[in-house]
Protein backbone atom coordinates (compact mmCIF):
# COMPACT_ATOMS: atom_id res chain seq x y z
CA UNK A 1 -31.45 53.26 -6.19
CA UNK A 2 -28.89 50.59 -6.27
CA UNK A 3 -29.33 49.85 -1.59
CA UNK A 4 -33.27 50.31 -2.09
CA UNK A 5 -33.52 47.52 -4.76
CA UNK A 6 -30.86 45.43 -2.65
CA UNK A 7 -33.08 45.34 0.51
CA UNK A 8 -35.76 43.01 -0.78
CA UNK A 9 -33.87 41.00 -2.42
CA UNK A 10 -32.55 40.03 1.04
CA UNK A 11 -35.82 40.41 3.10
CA UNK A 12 -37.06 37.75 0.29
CA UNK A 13 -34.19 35.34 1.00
CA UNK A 14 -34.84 35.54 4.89
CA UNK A 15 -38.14 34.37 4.35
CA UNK A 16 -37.53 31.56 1.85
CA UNK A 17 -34.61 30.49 4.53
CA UNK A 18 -37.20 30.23 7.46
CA UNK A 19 -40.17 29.09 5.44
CA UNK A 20 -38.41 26.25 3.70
CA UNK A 21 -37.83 23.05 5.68
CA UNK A 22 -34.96 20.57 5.03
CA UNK A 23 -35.94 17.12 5.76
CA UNK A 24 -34.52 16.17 9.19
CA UNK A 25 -32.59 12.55 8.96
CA UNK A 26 -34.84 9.14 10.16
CA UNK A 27 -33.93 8.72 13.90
CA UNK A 28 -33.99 5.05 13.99
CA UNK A 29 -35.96 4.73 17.33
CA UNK A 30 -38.68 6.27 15.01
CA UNK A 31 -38.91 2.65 12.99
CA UNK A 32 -39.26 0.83 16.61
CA UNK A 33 -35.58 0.25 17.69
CA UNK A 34 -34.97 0.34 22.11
CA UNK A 35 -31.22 0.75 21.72
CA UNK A 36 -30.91 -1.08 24.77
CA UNK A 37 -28.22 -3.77 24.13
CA UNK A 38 -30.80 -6.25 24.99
CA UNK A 39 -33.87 -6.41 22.43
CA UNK A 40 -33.38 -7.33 18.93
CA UNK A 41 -33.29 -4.42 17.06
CA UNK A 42 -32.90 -6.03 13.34
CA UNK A 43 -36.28 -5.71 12.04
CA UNK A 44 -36.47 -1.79 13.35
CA UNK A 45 -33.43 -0.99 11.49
CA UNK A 46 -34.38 -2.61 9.11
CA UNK A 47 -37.12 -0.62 8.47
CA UNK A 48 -35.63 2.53 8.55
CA UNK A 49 -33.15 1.74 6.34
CA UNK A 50 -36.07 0.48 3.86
CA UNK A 51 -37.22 3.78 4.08
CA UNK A 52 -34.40 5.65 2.53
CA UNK A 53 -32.39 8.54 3.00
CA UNK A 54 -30.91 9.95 6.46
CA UNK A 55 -30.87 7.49 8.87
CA UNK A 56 -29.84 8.74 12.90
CA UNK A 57 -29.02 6.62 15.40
CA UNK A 58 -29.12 8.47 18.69
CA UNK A 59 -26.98 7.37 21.91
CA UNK A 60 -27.46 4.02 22.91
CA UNK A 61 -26.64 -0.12 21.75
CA UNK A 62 -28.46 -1.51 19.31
CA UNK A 63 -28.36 -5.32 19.04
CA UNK A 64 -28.59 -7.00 15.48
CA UNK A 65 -28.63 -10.74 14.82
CA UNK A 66 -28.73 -10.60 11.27
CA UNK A 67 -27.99 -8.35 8.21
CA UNK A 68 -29.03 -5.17 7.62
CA UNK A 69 -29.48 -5.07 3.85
CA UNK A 70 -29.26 -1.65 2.30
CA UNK A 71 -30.85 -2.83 -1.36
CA UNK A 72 -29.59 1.20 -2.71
CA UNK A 73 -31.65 0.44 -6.12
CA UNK A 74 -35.04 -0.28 -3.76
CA UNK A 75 -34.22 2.28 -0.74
CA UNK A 76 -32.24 5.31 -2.94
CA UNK A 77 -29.52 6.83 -1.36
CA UNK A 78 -28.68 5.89 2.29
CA UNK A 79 -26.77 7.38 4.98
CA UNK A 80 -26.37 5.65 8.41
CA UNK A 81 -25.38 8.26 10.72
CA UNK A 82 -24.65 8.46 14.44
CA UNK A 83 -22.84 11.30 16.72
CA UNK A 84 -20.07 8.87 18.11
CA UNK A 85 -22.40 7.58 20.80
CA UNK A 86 -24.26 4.99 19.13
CA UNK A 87 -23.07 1.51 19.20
CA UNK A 88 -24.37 -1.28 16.59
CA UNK A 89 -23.84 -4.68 18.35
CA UNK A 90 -23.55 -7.41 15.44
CA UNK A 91 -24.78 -10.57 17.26
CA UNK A 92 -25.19 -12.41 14.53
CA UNK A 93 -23.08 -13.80 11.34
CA UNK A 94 -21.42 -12.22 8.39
CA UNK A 95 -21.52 -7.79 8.59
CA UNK A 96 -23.79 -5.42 10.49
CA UNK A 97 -24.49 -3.59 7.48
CA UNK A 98 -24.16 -4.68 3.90
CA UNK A 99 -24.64 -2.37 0.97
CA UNK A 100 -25.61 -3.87 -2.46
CA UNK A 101 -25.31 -1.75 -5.61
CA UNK A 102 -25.92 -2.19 -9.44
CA UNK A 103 -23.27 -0.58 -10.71
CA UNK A 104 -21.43 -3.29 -12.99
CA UNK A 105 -19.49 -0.98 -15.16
CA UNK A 106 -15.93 0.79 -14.61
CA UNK A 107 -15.59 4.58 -13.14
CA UNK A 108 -16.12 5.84 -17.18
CA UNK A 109 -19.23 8.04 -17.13
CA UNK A 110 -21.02 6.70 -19.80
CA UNK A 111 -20.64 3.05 -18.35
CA UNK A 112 -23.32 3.93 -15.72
CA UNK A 113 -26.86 3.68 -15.75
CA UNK A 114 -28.93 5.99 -14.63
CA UNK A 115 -30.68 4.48 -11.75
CA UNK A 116 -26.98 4.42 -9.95
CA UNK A 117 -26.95 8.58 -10.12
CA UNK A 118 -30.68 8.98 -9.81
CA UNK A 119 -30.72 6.56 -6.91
CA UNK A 120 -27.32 4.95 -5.52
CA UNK A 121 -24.30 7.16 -5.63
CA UNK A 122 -22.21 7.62 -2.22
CA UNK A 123 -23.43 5.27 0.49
CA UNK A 124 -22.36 7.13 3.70
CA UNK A 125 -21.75 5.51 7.55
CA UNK A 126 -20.50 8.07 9.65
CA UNK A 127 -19.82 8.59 13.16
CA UNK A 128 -21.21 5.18 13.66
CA UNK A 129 -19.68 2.58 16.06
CA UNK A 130 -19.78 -0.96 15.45
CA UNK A 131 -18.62 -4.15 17.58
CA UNK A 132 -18.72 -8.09 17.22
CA UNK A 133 -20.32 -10.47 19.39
CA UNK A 134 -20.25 -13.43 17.52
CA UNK A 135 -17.72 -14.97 16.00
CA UNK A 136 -18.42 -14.51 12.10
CA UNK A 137 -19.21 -11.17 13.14
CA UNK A 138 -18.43 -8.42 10.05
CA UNK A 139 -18.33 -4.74 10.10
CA UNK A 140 -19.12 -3.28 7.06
CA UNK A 141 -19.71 -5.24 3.28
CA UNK A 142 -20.11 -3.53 -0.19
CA UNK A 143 -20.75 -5.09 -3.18
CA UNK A 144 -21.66 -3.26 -6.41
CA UNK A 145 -21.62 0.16 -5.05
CA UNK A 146 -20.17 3.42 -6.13
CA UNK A 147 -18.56 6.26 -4.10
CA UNK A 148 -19.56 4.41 -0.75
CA UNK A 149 -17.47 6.80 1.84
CA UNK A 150 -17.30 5.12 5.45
CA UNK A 151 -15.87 8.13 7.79
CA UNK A 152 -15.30 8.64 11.41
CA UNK A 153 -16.58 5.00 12.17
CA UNK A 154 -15.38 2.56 15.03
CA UNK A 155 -15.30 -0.84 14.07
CA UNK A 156 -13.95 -3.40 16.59
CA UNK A 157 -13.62 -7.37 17.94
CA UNK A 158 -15.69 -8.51 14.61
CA UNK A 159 -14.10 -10.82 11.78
CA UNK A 160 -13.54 -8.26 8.82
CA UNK A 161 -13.47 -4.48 9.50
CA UNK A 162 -14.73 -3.71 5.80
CA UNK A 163 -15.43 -6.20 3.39
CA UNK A 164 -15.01 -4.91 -0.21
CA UNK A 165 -16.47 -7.94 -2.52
CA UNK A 166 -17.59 -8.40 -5.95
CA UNK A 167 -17.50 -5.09 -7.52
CA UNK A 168 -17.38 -1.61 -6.32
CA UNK A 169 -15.90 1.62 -7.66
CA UNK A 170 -14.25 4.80 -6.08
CA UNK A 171 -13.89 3.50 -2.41
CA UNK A 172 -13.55 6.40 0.45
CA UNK A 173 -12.70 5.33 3.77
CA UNK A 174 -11.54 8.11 5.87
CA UNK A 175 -10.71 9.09 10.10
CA UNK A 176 -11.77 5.67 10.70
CA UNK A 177 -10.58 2.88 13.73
CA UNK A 178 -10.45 -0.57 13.30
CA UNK A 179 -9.24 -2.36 16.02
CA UNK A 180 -9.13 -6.04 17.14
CA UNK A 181 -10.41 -8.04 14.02
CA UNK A 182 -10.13 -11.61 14.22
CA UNK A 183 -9.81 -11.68 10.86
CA UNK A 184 -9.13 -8.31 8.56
CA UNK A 185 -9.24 -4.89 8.89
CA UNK A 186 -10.06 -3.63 5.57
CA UNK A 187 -10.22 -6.58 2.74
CA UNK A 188 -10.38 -6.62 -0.85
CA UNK A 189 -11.35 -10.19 -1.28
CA UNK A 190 -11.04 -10.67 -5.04
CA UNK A 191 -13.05 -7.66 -5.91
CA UNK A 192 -12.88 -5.62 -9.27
CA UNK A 193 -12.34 -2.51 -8.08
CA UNK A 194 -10.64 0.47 -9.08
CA UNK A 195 -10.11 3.72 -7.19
CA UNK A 196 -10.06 3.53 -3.12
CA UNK A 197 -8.41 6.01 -0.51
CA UNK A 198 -7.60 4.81 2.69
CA UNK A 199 -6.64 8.06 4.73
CA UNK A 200 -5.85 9.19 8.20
CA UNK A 201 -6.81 6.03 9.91
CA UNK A 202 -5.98 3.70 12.46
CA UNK A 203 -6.10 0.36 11.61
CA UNK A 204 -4.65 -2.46 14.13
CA UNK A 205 -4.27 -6.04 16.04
CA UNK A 206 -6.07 -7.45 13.11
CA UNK A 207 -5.30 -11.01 13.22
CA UNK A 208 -5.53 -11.63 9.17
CA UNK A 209 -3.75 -8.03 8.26
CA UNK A 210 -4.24 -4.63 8.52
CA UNK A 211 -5.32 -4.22 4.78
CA UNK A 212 -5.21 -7.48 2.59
CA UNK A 213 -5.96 -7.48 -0.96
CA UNK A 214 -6.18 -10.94 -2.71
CA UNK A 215 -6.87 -11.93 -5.99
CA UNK A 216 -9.44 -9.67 -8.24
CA UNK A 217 -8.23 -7.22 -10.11
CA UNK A 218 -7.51 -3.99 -8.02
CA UNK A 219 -5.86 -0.85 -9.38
CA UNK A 220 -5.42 2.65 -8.11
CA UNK A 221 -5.31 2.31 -4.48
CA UNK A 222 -4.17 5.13 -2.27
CA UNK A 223 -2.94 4.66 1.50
CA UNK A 224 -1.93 7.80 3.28
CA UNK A 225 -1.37 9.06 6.63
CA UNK A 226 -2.78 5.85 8.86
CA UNK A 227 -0.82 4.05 11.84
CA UNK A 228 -1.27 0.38 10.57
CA UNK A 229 -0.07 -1.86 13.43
CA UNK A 230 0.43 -5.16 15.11
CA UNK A 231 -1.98 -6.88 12.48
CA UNK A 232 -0.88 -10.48 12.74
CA UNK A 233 -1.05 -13.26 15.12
CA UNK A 234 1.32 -16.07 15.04
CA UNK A 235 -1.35 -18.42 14.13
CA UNK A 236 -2.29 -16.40 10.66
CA UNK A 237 -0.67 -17.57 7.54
CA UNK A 238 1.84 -15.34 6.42
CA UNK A 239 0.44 -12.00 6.19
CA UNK A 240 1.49 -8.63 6.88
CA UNK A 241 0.01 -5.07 8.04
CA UNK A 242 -0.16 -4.42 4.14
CA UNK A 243 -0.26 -7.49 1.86
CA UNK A 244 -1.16 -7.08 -1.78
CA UNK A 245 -1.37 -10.64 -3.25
CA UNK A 246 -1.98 -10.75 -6.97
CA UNK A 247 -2.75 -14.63 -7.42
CA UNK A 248 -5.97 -15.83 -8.86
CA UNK A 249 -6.03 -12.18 -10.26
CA UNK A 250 -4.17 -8.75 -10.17
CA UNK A 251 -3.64 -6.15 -7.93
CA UNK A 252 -1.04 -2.82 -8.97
CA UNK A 253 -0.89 0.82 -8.97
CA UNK A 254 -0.56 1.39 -5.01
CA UNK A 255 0.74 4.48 -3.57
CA UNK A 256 1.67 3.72 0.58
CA UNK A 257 2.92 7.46 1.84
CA UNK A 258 3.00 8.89 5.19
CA UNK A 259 1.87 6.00 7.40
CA UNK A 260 3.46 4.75 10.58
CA UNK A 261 3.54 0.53 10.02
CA UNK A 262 4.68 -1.65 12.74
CA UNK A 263 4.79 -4.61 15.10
CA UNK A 264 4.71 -7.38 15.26
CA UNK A 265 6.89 -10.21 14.90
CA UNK A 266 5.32 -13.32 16.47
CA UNK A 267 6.13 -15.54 13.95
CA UNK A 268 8.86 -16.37 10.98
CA UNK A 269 6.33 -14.90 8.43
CA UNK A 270 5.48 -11.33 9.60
CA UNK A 271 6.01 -8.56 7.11
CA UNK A 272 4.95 -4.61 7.04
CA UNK A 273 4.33 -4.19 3.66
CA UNK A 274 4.14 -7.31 1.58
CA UNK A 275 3.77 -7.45 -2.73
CA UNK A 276 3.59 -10.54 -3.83
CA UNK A 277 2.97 -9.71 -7.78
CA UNK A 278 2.68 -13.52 -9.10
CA UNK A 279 -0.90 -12.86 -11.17
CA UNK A 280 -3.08 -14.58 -13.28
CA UNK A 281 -4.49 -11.74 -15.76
CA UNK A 282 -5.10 -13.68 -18.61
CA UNK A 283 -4.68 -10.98 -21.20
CA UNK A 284 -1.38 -9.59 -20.16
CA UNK A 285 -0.18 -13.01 -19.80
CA UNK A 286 -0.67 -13.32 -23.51
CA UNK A 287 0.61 -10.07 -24.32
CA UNK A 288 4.02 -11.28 -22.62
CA UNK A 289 4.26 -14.54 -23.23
CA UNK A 290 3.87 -15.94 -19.64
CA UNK A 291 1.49 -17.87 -18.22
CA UNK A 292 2.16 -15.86 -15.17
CA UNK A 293 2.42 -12.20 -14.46
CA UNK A 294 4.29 -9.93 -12.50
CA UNK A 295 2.05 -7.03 -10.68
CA UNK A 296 2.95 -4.26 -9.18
CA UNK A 297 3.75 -0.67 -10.10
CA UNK A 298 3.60 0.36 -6.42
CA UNK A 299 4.93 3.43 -4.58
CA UNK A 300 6.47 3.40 -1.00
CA UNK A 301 7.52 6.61 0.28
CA UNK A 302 7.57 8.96 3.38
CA UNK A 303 6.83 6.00 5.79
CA UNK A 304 8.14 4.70 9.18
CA UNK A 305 8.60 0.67 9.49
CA UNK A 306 10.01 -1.10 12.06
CA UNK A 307 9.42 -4.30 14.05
CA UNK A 308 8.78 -7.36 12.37
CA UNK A 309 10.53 -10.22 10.60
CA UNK A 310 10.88 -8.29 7.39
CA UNK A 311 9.88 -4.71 7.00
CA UNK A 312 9.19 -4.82 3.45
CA UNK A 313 8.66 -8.11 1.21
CA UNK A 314 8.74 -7.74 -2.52
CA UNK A 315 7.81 -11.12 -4.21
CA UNK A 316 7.56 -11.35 -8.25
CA UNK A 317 6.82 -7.76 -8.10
CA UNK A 318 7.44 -5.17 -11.24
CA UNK A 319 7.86 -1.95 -11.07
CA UNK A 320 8.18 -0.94 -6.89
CA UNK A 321 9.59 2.21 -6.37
CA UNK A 322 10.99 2.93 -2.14
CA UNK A 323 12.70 5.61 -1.23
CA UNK A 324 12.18 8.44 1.53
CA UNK A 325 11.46 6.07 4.29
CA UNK A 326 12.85 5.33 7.76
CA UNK A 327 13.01 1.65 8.53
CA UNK A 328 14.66 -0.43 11.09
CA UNK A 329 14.11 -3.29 13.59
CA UNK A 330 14.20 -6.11 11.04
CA UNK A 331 14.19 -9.34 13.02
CA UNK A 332 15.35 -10.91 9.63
CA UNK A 333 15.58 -8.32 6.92
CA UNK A 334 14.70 -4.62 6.64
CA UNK A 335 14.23 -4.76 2.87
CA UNK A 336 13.94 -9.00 0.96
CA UNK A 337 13.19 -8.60 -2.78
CA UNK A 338 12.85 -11.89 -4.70
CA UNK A 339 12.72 -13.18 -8.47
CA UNK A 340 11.28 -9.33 -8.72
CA UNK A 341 12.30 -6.60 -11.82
CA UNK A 342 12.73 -2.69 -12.23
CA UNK A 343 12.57 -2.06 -8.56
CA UNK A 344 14.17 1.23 -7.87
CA UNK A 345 15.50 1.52 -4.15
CA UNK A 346 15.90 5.53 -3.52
CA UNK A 347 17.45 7.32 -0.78
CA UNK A 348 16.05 5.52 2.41
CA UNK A 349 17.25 5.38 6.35
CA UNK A 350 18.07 1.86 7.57
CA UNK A 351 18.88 1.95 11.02
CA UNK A 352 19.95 0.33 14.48
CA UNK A 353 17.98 3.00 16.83
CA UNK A 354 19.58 2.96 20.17
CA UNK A 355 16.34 4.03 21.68
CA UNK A 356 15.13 0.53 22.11
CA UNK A 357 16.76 -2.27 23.20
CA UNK A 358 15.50 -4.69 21.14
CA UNK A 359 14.10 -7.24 23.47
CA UNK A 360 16.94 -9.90 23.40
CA UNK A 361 19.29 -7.97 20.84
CA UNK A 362 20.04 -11.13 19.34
CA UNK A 363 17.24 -11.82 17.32
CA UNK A 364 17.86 -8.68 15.61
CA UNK A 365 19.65 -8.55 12.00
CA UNK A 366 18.51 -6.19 9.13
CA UNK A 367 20.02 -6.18 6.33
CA UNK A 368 19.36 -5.96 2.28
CA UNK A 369 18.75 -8.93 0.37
CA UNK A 370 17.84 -8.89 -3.10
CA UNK A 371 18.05 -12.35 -5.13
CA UNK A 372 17.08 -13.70 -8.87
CA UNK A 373 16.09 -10.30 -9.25
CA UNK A 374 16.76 -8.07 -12.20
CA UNK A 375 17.14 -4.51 -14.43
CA UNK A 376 16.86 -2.57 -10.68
CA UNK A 377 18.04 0.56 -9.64
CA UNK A 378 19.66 0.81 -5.67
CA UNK A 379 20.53 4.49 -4.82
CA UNK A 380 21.57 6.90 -2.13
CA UNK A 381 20.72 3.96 0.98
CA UNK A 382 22.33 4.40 3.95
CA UNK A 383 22.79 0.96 5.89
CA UNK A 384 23.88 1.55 9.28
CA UNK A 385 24.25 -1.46 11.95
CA UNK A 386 23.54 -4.67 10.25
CA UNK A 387 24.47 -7.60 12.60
CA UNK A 388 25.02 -11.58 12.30
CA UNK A 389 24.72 -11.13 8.27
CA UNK A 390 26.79 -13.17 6.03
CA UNK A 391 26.42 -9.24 4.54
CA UNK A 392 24.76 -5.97 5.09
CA UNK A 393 23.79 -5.65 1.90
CA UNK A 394 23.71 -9.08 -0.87
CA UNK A 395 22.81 -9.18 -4.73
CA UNK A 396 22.75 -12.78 -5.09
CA UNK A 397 21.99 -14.47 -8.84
CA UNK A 398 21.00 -11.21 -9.83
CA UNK A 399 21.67 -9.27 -13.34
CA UNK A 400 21.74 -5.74 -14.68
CA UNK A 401 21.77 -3.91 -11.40
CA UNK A 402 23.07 -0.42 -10.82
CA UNK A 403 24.21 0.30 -7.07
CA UNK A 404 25.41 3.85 -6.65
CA UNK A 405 25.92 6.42 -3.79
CA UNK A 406 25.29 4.19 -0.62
CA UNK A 407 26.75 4.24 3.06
CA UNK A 408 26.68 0.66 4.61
CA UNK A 409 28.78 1.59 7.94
CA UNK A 410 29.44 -0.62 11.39
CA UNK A 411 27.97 -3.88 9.88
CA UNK A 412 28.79 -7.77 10.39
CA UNK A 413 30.12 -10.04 7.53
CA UNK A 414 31.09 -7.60 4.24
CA UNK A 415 29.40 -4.93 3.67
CA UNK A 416 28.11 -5.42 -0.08
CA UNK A 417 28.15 -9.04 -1.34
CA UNK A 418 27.70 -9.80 -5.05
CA UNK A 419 27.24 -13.73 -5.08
CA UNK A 420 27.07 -14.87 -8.84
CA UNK A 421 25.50 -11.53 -10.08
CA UNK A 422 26.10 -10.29 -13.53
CA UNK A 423 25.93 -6.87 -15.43
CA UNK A 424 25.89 -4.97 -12.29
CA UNK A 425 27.77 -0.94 -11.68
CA UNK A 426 28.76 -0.13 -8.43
CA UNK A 427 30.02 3.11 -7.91
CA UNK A 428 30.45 6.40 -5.33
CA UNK A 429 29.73 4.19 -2.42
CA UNK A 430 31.36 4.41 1.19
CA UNK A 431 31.74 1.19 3.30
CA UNK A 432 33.66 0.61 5.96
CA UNK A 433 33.35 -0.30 9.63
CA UNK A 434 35.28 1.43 12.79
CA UNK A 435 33.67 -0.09 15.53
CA UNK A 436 36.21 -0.48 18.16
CA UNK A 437 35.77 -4.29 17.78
CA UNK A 438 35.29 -4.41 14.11
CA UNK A 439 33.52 -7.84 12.89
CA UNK A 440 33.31 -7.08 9.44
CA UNK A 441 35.65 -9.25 7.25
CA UNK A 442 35.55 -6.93 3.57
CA UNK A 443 34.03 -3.94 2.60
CA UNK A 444 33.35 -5.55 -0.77
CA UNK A 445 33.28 -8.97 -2.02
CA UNK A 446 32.31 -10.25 -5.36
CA UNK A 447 31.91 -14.41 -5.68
CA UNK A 448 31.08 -15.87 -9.03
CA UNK A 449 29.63 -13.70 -11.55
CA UNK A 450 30.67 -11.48 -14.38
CA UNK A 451 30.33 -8.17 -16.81
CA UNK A 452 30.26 -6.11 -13.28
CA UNK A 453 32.17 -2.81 -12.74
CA UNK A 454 33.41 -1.57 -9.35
CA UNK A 455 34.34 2.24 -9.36
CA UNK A 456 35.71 4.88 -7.37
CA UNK A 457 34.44 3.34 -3.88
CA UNK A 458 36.01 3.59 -0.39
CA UNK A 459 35.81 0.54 1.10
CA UNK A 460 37.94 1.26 4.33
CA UNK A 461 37.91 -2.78 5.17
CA UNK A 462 39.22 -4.35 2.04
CA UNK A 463 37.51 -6.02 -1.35
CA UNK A 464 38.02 -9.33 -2.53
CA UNK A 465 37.10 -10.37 -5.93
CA UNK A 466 36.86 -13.37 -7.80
CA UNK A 467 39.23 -13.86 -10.95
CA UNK A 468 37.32 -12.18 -14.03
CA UNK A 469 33.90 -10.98 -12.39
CA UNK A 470 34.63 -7.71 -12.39
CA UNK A 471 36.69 -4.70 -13.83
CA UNK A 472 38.06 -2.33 -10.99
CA UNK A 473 38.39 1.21 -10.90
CA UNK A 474 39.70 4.15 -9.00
CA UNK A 475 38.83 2.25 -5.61
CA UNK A 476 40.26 3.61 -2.43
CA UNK A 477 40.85 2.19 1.15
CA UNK A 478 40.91 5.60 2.51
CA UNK A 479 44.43 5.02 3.42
């Protein structure tokens, strides 16, 4: 009984399955478009795009010379997709595609309005390529959108990769390259926006920065698994493969894991991952009693950074947390954190990799510098060729540090220099140096300062310590 009831059931389902038809997507050559690399295609794609829905671009170039405006409150939802052998040739000024929402509310569900569910949600370009040929040439721009998702898309020689502006909420950008920006890859330019994943991407020799956030107020932003490189020109002001600048507004809550960031270094300024927390939110500035704030709760972890000035620059910044990376090739620094507070500095690899030879060795230093910086926690680092440093590693005007459990081996100078730093531990650490030609002059020195306590280090080269700035304990020269 049971099989001979079953057996319709599933004869029924074949026929709804070959009798029902699923809307096909709009292939844009359908609206008018030649995708010829000559004719104007604008008003074609325009149209489609008016149209709503699906929209396919087949192989071929498609030349705009102005804006396509995807009005998702007029059209409904909107999907530009291609196969990866469509080009969109942006001719014209400002992006090749710009998607306006409503959406003025926060991610909460019952700040939206129904017309952005019934009519806006999840913008989509995928497979889609998209190139410059005009100077104020853009990629991509959303404004008041939620859930855009921009995947598998090749964006290259324009101004600004993607252009996040205004508003938007819950950002996906995903398997994407952007390559060769004059300006920046993938730019939150004073936006309010909240949730945004940048995964598995490649994003490099962006002139302005790989991704640069400025101003707005930003939160929740998730970088994973991308090869950020070489996103600076000499020319730029200072910038970095991943800058996070809080003034005019504030930008926190960043998680950076997995990526490979690096090069380049052709000027004093270049950084791989810059914070620079110094904010302006109004309200928390009250709340603390500052007419400035300090941004950041960011986390750094699982990356690989080498080859710039500094590797990682942490400005007025609260809240950082580094550890499990590999980073090395600091022209100036590997690590610079300044006038910044409860950083905690976990178990990372700074290294001298023989591998390379550094293009004139020379300009190579490293080194840890942390100064008028407070209430931080420095653990398990191992420091490993720093050279031409006054130190390998220097606290300098710094208070209420805790230092615990590092190597700092074969460096220049002394290996850990306090310089007028208060309330700090140090403890379990090895230093020493056994190069056959040993430069360095102390393992430890501590100038000026006071309340610190050194205990139970080896420091193979020798301490010196100025009279009554610090209390010494169970130290060892390994002798």
């Amino acid at each position: 009984m049971k099989s001979s009831t079953a057996l319709p059931r599933l004869a029924l389902v074949a026929l709804l399955l070959t009798t029902v038809s699923i809307a096909p997507a709009r292939e844009v050559r359908e609206s008018g478009a030649k995708g010829d690399g000559q004719t104007d295609d604008t008003a074609a794609v325009q149209r489609a795009v008016n149209a709503g829905g699906a929209v396919h671009f087949s192989k071929g170039t498609y030349r705009l010379t102005k804006t396509v405006l995807v009005e998702l409150d007029k059209t409904g939802f909107v999907s530009l997709i291609g196969d990866g052998t469509a080009r969109v040739l942006m001719a014209g000024p400002g992006p090749a595609f710009k998607f306006l929402g409503t959406h003025g509310g926060t991610a909460d569900p019952e700040q939206f309005k129904p017309n952005v569910w019934e009519r806006q949600r999840m913008p989509v370009v995928d497979s889609l390529a998209i190139e410059g040929a005009h100077a104020e040439a853009d990629g991509i721009e959303a404004e008041g959108t939620m859930q855009i998702t921009i995947t598998r898309t090749h964006i290259r020689s324009v101004r600004h990769g993607i252009h996040l502006a205004v508003r938007n909420r819950n950002v996906l950008i995903s398997d994407c390259h952007i390559y060769h920006c004059t300006g920046i890859g993938v730019f939150y330019d004073h936006v309010n926006l909240h949730q945004s994943n940048i995964t598995g991407s490649h994003i490099s020799y962006c002139a302005g920065g790989g991704i640069v956030g400025r101003g707005g107020n930003v939160r929740n932003v998730h970088i994973a698994n991308c090869d950020i490189e070489s996103n600076m020109t000499k020319d730029a002001p200072p910038t970095a493969n991943v800058l996070f600048d809080s003034a005019g507004g504030s930008i926190g809550e960043v998680a950076i894991t997995g990526c490979t960031i690096q090069h380049n270094s052709p000027g004093p300024d270049s950084a791989n991952i810059r914070i620079l927390g110094q904010g302006d939110d109004a309200g928390l500035a009250r709340r603390v009693g500052s007419p400035k704030t300090q941004e950041g709760h960011v986390t750094i972890t699982g990356n690989v950074l080498s080859d710039v000035q500094v590797n990682v620059h942490l400005k007025h910044s609260r809240g950082v947390t580094f550890t499990g990376n590999t980073v090395w090739m600091g022209y100036q620094h590997d690590l610079l954190v300044e006038d910044s507070s409860n950083i905690v500095i976990g178990p990372n690899n700074f290294d001298r990799s023989p591998r390379y030879n550094y293009g004139s060795s020379s300009n190579v230093n490293g080194g840890l510098v942390f100064r008028n910086s407070r209430d931080c926690t420095l653990t398990g680092l191992h420091v490993n060729g720093v050279w031409r440093k006054p130190a390998a590693v220097l606290l300098e005007k710094c208070d209420r540090f805790h230092l615990a459990n590092a190597t700092i081996l074969d460096s220049d100078g002394v290996g850990l220099l306090l310089r007028d730093t208060t309330n700090t531990r140090v403890s379990g650490c090895v230093i020493r140096d056994d190069r056959a030609e040993r430069k360095a002059t102390r393992s430890l020195q501590v100038i000026g300062g006071k309340g610190n306590w050194v205990l139970q280090n080896l420091l193979a080269n020798g301490q010196e310590i100025s009279a009554g700035a610090a209390k010494l304990e169970g130290n060892s020269d390994g002798k």
